[in-house]
C-alpha atoms as a PDB file:
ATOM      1  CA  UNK A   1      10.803 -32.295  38.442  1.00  0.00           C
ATOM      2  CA  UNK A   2       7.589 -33.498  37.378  1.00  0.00           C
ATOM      3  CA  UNK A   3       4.677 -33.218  39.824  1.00  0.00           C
ATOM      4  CA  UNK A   4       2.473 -36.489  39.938  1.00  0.00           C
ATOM      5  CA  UNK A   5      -0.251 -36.583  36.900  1.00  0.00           C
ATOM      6  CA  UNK A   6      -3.478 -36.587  38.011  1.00  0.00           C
ATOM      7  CA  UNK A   7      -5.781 -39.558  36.828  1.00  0.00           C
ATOM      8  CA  UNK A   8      -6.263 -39.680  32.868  1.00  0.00           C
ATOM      9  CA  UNK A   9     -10.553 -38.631  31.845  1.00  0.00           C
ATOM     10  CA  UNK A  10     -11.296 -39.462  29.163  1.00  0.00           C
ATOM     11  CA  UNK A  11     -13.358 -36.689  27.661  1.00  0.00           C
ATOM     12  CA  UNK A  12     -16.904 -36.581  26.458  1.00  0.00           C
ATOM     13  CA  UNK A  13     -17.397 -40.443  27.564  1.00  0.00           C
ATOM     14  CA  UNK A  14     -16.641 -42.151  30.676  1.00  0.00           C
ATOM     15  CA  UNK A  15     -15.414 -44.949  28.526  1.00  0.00           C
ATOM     16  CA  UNK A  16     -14.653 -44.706  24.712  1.00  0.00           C
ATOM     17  CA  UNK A  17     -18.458 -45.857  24.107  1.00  0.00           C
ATOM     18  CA  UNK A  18     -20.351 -44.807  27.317  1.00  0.00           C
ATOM     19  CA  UNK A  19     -21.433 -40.683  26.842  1.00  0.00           C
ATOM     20  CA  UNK A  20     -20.856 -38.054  29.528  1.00  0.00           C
ATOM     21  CA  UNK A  21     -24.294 -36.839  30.442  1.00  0.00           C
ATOM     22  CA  UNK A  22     -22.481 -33.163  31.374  1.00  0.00           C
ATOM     23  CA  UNK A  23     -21.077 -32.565  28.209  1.00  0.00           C
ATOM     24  CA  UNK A  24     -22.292 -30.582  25.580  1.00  0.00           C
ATOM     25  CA  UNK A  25     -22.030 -30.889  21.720  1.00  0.00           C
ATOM     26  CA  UNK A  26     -22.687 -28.525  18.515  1.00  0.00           C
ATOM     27  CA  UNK A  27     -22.342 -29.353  14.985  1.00  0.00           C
ATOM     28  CA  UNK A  28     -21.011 -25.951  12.920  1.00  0.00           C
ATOM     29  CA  UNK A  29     -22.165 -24.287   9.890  1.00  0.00           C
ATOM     30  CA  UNK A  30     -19.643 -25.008   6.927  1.00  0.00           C
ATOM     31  CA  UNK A  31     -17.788 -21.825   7.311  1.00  0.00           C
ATOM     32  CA  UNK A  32     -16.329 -23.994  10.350  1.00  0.00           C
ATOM     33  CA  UNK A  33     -15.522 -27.271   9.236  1.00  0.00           C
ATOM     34  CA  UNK A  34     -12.378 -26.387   9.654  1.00  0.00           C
ATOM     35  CA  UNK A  35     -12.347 -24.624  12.603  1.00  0.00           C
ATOM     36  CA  UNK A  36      -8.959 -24.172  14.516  1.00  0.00           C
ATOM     37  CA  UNK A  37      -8.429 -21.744  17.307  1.00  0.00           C
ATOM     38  CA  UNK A  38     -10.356 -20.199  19.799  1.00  0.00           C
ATOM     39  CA  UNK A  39     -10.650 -17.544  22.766  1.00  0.00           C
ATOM     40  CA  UNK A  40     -13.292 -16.351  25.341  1.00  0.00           C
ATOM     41  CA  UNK A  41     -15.366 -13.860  23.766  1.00  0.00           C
ATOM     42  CA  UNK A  42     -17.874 -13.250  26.748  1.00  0.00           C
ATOM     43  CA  UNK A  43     -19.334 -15.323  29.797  1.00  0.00           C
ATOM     44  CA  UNK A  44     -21.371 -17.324  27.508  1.00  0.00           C
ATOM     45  CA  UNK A  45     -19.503 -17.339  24.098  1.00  0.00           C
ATOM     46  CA  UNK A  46     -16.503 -17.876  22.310  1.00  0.00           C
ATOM     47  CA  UNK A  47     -14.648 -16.290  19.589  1.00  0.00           C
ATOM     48  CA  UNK A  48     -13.593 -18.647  16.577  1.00  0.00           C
ATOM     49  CA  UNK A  49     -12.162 -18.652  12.812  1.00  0.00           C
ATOM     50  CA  UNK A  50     -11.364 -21.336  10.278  1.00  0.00           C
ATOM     51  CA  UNK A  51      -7.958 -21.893   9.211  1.00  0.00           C
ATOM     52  CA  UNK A  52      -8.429 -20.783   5.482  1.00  0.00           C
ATOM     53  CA  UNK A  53     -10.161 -16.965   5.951  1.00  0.00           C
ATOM     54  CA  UNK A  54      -9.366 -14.237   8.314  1.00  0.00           C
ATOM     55  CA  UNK A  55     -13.426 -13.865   9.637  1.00  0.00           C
ATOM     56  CA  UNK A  56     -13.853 -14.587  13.050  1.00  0.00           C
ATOM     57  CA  UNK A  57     -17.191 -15.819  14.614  1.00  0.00           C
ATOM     58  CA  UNK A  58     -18.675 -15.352  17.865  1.00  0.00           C
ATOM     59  CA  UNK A  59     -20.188 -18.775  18.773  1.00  0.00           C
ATOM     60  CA  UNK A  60     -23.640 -19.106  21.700  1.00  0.00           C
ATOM     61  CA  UNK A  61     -22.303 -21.849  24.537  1.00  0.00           C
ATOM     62  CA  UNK A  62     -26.147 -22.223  24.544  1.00  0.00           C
ATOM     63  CA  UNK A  63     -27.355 -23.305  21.134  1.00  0.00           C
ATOM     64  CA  UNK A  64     -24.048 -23.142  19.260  1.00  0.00           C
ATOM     65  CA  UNK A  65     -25.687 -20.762  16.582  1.00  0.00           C
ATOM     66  CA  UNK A  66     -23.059 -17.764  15.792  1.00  0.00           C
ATOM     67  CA  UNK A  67     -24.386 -14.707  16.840  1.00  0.00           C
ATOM     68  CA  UNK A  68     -22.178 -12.486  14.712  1.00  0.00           C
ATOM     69  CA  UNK A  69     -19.274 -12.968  11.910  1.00  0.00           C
ATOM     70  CA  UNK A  70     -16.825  -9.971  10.617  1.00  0.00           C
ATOM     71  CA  UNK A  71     -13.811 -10.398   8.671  1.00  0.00           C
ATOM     72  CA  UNK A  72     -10.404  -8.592   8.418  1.00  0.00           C
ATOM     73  CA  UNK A  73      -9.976  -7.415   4.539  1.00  0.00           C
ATOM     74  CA  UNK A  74     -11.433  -6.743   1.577  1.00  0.00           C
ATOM     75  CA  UNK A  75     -11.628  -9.165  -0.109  1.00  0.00           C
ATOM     76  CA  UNK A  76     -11.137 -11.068   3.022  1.00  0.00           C
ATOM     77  CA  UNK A  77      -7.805 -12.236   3.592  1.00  0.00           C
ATOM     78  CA  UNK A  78      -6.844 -15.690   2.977  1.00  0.00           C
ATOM     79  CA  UNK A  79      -3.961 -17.162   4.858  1.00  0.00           C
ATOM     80  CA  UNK A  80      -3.474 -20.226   7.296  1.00  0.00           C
ATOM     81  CA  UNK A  81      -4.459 -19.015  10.467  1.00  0.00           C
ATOM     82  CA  UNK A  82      -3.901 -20.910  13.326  1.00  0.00           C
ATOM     83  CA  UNK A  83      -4.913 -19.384  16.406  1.00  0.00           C
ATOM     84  CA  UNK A  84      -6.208 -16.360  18.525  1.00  0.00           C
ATOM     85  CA  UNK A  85      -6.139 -15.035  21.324  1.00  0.00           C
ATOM     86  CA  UNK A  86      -9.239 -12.002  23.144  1.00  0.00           C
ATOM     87  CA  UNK A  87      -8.721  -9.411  25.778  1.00  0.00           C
ATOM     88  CA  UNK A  88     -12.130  -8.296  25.699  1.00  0.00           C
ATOM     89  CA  UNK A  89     -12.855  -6.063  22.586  1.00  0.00           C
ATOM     90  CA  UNK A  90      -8.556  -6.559  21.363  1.00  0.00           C
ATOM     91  CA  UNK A  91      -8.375  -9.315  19.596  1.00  0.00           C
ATOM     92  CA  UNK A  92      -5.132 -11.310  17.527  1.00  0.00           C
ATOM     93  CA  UNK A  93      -5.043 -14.096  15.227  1.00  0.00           C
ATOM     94  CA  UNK A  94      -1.865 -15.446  14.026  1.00  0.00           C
ATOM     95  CA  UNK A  95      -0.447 -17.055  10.984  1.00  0.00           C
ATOM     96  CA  UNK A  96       1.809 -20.608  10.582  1.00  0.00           C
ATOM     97  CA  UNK A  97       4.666 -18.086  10.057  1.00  0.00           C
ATOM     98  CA  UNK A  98       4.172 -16.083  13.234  1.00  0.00           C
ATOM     99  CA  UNK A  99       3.056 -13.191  11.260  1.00  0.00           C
ATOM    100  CA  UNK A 100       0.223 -11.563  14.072  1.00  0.00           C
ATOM    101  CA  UNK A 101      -2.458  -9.462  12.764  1.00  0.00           C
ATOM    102  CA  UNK A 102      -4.505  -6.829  15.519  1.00  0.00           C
ATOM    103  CA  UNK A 103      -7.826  -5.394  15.631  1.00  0.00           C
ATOM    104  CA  UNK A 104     -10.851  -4.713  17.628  1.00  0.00           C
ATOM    105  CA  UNK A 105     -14.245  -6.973  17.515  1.00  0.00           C
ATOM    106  CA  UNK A 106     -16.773  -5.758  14.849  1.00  0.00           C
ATOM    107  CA  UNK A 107     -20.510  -5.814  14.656  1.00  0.00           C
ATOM    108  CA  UNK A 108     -22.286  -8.566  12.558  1.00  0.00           C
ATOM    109  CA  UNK A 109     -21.351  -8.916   8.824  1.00  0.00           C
ATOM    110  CA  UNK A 110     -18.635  -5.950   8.921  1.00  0.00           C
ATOM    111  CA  UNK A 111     -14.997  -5.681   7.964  1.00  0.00           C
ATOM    112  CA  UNK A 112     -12.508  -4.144  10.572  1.00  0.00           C
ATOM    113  CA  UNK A 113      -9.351  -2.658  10.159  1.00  0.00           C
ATOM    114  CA  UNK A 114      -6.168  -4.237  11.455  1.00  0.00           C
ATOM    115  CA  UNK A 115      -2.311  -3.957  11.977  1.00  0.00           C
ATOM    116  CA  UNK A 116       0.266  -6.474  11.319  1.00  0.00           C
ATOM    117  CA  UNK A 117       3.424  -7.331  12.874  1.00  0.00           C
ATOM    118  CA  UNK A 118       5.970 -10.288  12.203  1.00  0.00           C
ATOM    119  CA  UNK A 119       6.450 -11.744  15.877  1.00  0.00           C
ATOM    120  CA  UNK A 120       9.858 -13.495  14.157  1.00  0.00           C
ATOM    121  CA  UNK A 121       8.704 -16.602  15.695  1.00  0.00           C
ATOM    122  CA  UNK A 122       8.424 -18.139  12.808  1.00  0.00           C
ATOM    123  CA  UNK A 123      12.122 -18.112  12.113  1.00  0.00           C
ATOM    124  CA  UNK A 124      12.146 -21.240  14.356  1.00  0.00           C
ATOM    125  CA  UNK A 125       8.941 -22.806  14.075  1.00  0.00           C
ATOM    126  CA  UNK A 126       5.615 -23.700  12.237  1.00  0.00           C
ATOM    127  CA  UNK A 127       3.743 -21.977  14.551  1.00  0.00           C
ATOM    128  CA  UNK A 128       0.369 -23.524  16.199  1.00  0.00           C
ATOM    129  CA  UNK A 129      -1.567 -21.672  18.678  1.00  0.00           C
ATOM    130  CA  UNK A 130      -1.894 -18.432  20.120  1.00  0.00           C
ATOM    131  CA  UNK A 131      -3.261 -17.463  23.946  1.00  0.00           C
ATOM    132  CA  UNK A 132      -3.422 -14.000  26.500  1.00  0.00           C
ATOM    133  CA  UNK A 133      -0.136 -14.526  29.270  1.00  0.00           C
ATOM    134  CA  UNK A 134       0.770 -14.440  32.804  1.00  0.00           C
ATOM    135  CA  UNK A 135       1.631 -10.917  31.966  1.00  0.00           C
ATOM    136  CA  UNK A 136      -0.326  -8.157  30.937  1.00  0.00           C
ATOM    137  CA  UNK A 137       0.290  -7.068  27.115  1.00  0.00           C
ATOM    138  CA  UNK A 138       1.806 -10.104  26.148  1.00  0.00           C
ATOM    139  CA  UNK A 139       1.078 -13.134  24.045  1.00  0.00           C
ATOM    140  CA  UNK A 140       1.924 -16.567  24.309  1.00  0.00           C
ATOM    141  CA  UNK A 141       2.953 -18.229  20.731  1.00  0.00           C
ATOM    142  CA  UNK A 142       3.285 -22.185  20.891  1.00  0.00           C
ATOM    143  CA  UNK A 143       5.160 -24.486  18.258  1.00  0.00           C
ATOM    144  CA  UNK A 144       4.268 -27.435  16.709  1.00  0.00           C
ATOM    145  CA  UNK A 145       7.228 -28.268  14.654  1.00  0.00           C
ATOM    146  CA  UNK A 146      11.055 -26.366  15.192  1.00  0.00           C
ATOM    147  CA  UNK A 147      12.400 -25.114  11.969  1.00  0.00           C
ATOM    148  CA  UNK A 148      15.771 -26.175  13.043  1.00  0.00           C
ATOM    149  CA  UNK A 149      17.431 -28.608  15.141  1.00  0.00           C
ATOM    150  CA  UNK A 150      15.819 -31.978  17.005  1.00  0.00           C
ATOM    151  CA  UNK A 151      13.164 -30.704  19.759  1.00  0.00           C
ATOM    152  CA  UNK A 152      11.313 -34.014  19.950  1.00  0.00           C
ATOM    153  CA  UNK A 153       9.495 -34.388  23.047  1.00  0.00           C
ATOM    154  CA  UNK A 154      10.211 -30.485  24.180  1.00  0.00           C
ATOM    155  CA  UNK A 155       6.954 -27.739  24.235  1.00  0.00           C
ATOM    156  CA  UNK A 156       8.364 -24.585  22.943  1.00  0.00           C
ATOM    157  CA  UNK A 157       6.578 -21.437  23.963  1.00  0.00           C
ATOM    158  CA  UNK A 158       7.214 -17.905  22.859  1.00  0.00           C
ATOM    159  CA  UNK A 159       6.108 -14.600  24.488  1.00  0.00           C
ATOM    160  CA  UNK A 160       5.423 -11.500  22.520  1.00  0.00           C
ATOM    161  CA  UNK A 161       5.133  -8.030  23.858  1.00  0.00           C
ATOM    162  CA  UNK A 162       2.032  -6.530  22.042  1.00  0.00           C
ATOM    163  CA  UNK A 163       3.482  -2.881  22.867  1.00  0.00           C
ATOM    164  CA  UNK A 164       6.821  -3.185  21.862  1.00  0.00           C
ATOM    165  CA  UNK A 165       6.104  -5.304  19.180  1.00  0.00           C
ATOM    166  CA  UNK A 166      10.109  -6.782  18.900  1.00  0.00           C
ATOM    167  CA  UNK A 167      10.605 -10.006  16.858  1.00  0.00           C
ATOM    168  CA  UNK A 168      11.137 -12.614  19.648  1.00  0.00           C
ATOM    169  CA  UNK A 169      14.702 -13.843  20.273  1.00  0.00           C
ATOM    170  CA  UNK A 170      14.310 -16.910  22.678  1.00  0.00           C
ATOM    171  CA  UNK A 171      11.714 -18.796  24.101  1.00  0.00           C
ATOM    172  CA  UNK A 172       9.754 -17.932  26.955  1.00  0.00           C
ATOM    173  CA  UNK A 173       9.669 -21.948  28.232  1.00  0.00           C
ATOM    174  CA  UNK A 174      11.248 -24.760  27.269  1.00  0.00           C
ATOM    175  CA  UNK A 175       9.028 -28.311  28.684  1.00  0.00           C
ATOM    176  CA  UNK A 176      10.833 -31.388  28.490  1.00  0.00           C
ATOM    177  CA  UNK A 177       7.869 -33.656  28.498  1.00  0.00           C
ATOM    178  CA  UNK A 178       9.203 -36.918  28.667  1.00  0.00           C
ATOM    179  CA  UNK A 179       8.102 -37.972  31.801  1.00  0.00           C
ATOM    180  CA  UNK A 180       4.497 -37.145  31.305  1.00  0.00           C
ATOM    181  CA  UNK A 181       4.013 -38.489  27.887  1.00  0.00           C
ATOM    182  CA  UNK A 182       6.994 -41.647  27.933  1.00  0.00           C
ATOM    183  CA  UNK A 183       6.832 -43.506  24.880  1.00  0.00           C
ATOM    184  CA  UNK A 184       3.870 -41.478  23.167  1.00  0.00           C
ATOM    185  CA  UNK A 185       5.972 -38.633  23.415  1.00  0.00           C
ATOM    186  CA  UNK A 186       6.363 -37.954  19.516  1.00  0.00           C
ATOM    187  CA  UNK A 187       2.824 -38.303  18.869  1.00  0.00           C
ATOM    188  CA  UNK A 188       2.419 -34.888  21.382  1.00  0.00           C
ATOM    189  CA  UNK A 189       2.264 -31.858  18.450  1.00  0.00           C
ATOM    190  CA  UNK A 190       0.421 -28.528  19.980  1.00  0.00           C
ATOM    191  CA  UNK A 191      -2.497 -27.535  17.847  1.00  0.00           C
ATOM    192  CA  UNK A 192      -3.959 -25.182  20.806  1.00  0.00           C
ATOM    193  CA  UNK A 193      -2.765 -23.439  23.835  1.00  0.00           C
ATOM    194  CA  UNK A 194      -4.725 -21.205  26.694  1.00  0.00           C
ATOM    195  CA  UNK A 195      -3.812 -19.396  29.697  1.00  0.00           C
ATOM    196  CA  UNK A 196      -6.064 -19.487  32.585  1.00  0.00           C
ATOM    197  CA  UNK A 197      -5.717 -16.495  34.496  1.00  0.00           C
ATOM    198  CA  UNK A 198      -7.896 -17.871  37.698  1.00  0.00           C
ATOM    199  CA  UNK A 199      -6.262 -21.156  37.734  1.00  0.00           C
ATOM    200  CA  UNK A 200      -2.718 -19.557  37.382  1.00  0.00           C
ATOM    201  CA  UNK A 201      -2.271 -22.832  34.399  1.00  0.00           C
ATOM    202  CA  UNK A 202      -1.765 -23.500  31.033  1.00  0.00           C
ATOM    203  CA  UNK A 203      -3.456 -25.981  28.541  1.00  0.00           C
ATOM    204  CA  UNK A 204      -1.788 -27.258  25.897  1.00  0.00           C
ATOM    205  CA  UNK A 205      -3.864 -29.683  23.037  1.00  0.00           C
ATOM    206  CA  UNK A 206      -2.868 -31.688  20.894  1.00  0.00           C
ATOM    207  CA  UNK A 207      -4.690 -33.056  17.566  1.00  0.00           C
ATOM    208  CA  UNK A 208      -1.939 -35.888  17.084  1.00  0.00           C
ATOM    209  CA  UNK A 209      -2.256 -38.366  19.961  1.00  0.00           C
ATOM    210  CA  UNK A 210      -5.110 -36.808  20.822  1.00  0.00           C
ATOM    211  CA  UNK A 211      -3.618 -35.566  24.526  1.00  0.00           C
ATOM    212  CA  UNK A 212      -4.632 -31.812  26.571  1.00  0.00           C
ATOM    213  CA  UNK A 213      -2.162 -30.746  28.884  1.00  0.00           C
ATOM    214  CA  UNK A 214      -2.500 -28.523  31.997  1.00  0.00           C
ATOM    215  CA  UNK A 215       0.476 -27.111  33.058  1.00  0.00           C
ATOM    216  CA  UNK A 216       1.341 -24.471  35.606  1.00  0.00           C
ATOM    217  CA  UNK A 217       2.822 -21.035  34.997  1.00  0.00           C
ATOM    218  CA  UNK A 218       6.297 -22.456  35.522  1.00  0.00           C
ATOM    219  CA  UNK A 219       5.695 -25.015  32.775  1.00  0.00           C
ATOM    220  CA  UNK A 220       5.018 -28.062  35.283  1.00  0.00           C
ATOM    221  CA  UNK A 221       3.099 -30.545  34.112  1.00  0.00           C
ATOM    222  CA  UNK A 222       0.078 -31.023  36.635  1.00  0.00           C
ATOM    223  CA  UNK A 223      -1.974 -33.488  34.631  1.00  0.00           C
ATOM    224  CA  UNK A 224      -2.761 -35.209  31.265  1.00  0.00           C
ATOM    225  CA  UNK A 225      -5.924 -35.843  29.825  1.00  0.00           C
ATOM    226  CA  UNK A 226      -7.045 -38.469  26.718  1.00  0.00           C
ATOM    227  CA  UNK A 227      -9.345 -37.242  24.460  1.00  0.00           C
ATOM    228  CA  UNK A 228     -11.965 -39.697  23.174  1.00  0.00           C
ATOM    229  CA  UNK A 229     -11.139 -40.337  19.229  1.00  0.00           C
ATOM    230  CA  UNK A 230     -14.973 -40.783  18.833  1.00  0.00           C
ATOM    231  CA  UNK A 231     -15.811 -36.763  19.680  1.00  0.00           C
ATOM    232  CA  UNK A 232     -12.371 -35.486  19.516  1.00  0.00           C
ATOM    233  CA  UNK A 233     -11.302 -36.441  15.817  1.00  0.00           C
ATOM    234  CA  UNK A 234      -8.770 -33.163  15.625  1.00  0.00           C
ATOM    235  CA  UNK A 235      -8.669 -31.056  17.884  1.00  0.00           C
ATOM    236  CA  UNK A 236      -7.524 -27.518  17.153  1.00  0.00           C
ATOM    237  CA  UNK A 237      -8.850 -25.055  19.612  1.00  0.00           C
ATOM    238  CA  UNK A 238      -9.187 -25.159  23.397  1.00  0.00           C
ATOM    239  CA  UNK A 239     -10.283 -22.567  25.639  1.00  0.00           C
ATOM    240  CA  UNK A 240     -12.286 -22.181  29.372  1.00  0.00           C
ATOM    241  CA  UNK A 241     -15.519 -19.781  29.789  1.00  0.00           C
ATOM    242  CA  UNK A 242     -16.517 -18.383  32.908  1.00  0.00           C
ATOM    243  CA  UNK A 243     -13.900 -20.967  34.971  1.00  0.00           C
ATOM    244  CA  UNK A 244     -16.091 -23.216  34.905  1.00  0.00           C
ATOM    245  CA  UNK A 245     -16.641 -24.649  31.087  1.00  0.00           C
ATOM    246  CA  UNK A 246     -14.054 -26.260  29.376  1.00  0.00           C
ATOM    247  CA  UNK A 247     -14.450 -25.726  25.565  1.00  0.00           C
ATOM    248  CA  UNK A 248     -12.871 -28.015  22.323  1.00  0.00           C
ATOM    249  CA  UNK A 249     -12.943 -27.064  18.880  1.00  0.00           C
ATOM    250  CA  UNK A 250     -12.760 -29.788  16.403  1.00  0.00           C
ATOM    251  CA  UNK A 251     -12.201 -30.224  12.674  1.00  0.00           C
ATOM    252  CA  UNK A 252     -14.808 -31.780  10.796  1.00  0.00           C
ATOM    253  CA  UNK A 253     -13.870 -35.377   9.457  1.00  0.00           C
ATOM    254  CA  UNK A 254     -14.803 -36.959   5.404  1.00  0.00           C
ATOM    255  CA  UNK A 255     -17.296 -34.239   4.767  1.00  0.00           C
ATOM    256  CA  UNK A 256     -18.326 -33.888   8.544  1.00  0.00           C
ATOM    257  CA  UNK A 257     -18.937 -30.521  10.129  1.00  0.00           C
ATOM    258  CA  UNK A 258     -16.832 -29.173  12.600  1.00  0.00           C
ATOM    259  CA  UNK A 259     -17.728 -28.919  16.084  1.00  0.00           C
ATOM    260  CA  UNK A 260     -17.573 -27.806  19.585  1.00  0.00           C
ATOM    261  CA  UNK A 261     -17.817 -29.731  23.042  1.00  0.00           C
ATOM    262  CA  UNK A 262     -18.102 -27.816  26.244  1.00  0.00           C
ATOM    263  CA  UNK A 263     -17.405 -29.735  29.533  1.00  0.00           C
ATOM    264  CA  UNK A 264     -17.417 -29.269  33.543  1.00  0.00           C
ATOM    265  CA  UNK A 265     -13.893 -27.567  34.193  1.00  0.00           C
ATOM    266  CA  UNK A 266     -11.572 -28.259  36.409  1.00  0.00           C
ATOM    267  CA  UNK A 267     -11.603 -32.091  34.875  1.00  0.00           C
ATOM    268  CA  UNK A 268     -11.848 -34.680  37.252  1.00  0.00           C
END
């Protein structure tokens, strides 16, 4: 059962035209336009890539300049990334197909070695995001669209063991989300997904419908949140720094850079 939603915010204005004087906004260089996931890369940065080239940038909170870029590859590899996920120095970025690829953070303008393992989870979906998990050494995979059967309205979530490395099998939750979304549920279509260890919850973004999720570790829904069309055009990445700072990465738009916002966190 459901718990009761807390009140929709409406993020980065307290209205669709009035601005929220504690956000934050950067514009990104062009080898982010199309930015898609990202993960916590220190108290005061985040990790991010594009969804065209295996580099991976490590972005200020402060100034939103990058403070250092290496790739995976050489030449670097090409491939449609679509998330990652940071436990300190390990990182993982992951492919539409599932297809995970491991390494360690390098230093500015330096290519890094890396394994690669097929998680198998993209046997039964396009896969969409990538995130740490409730348990140590694992990963949590989230779909956007099954491969087979009708899932509409459902949040599929895989877990993969990063030790024994096994193709996954079944999913790790299965969220009707119905009740929380009613009518607007098809327009909910994960483009992001982060666990919060300290809050013990999930969030869950979505690009289409423009909707974040929170979610507890059982895969309750806890609360809903509208993001504002006007600073949240597509949303691909989500992630919280330090507890306290909320961050959204979005595509750029016609020729538009990409960008980041960085909000109060929890939301009100």
């Amino acid at each position: 059962m459901m718990r009761a939603l807390l009140p929709l915010a409406l993020l980065g204005a307290c209205t669709q035209s009035q601005p929220n004087d504690d956000a934050r906004y950067f514009e990104l260089p062009e080898a982010l336009e199309e930015i898609s996931g990202l993960a916590v890369a220190s108290p005061n940065s985040v990790f991010a890539h594009n969804d065209e080239y295996a580099t991976i940038h490590e972005i200020s909170l402060e100034d939103g300049r990058i403070i250092r870029s290496f790739a995976l590859g050489n030449p670097v590899i090409e491939d449609d990334i679509e998330g990652i996920a940071a436990d300190g120095n390990r990182l993982w970025i992951i492919n539409s197909e599932g297809v995970i690829r491991a390494f360690e953070a390098g230093r500015d303008r330096t290519r890094v070695v890396h394994a690669q393992y097929d998680t198998g989870a993209g046997d039964y979906c396009e896969v969409e995001g990538l995130s740490l998990s409730p348990e140590p050494d694992t990963l949590l995979i989230v779909c956007k669209n099954m491969r087979m059967g009708t899932r509409r309205g459902t949040l599929i979530i895989y877990e993969w063991d990063t030790r024994a490395r096994d193709r996954v099998a079944r999913p790790w939750r299965q969220i009707p989300l119905a009740e929380a979304l009613g009518a607007e549920r098809s327009e909910f279509a994960p483009s992001g997904i982060e666990w919060l260890p300290d809050y013990r919850q999930l969030l869950v973004i979505s690009a289409r419908g423009r909707s974040l999720m929170v979610l507890d570790e059982d895969g309750v829904v806890v609360a809903r949140h509208r993001l504002n069309p006007v600073n949240h055009p597509q949303s691909e990445g989500v992630t919280v720094v330090g507890s306290d700072r909320l961050v959204i990465a979005d595509e750029g738009q016609d020729g538009e850079p990409g960008t980041l916002a960085v909000y109060p966190f929890p939301l009100g």
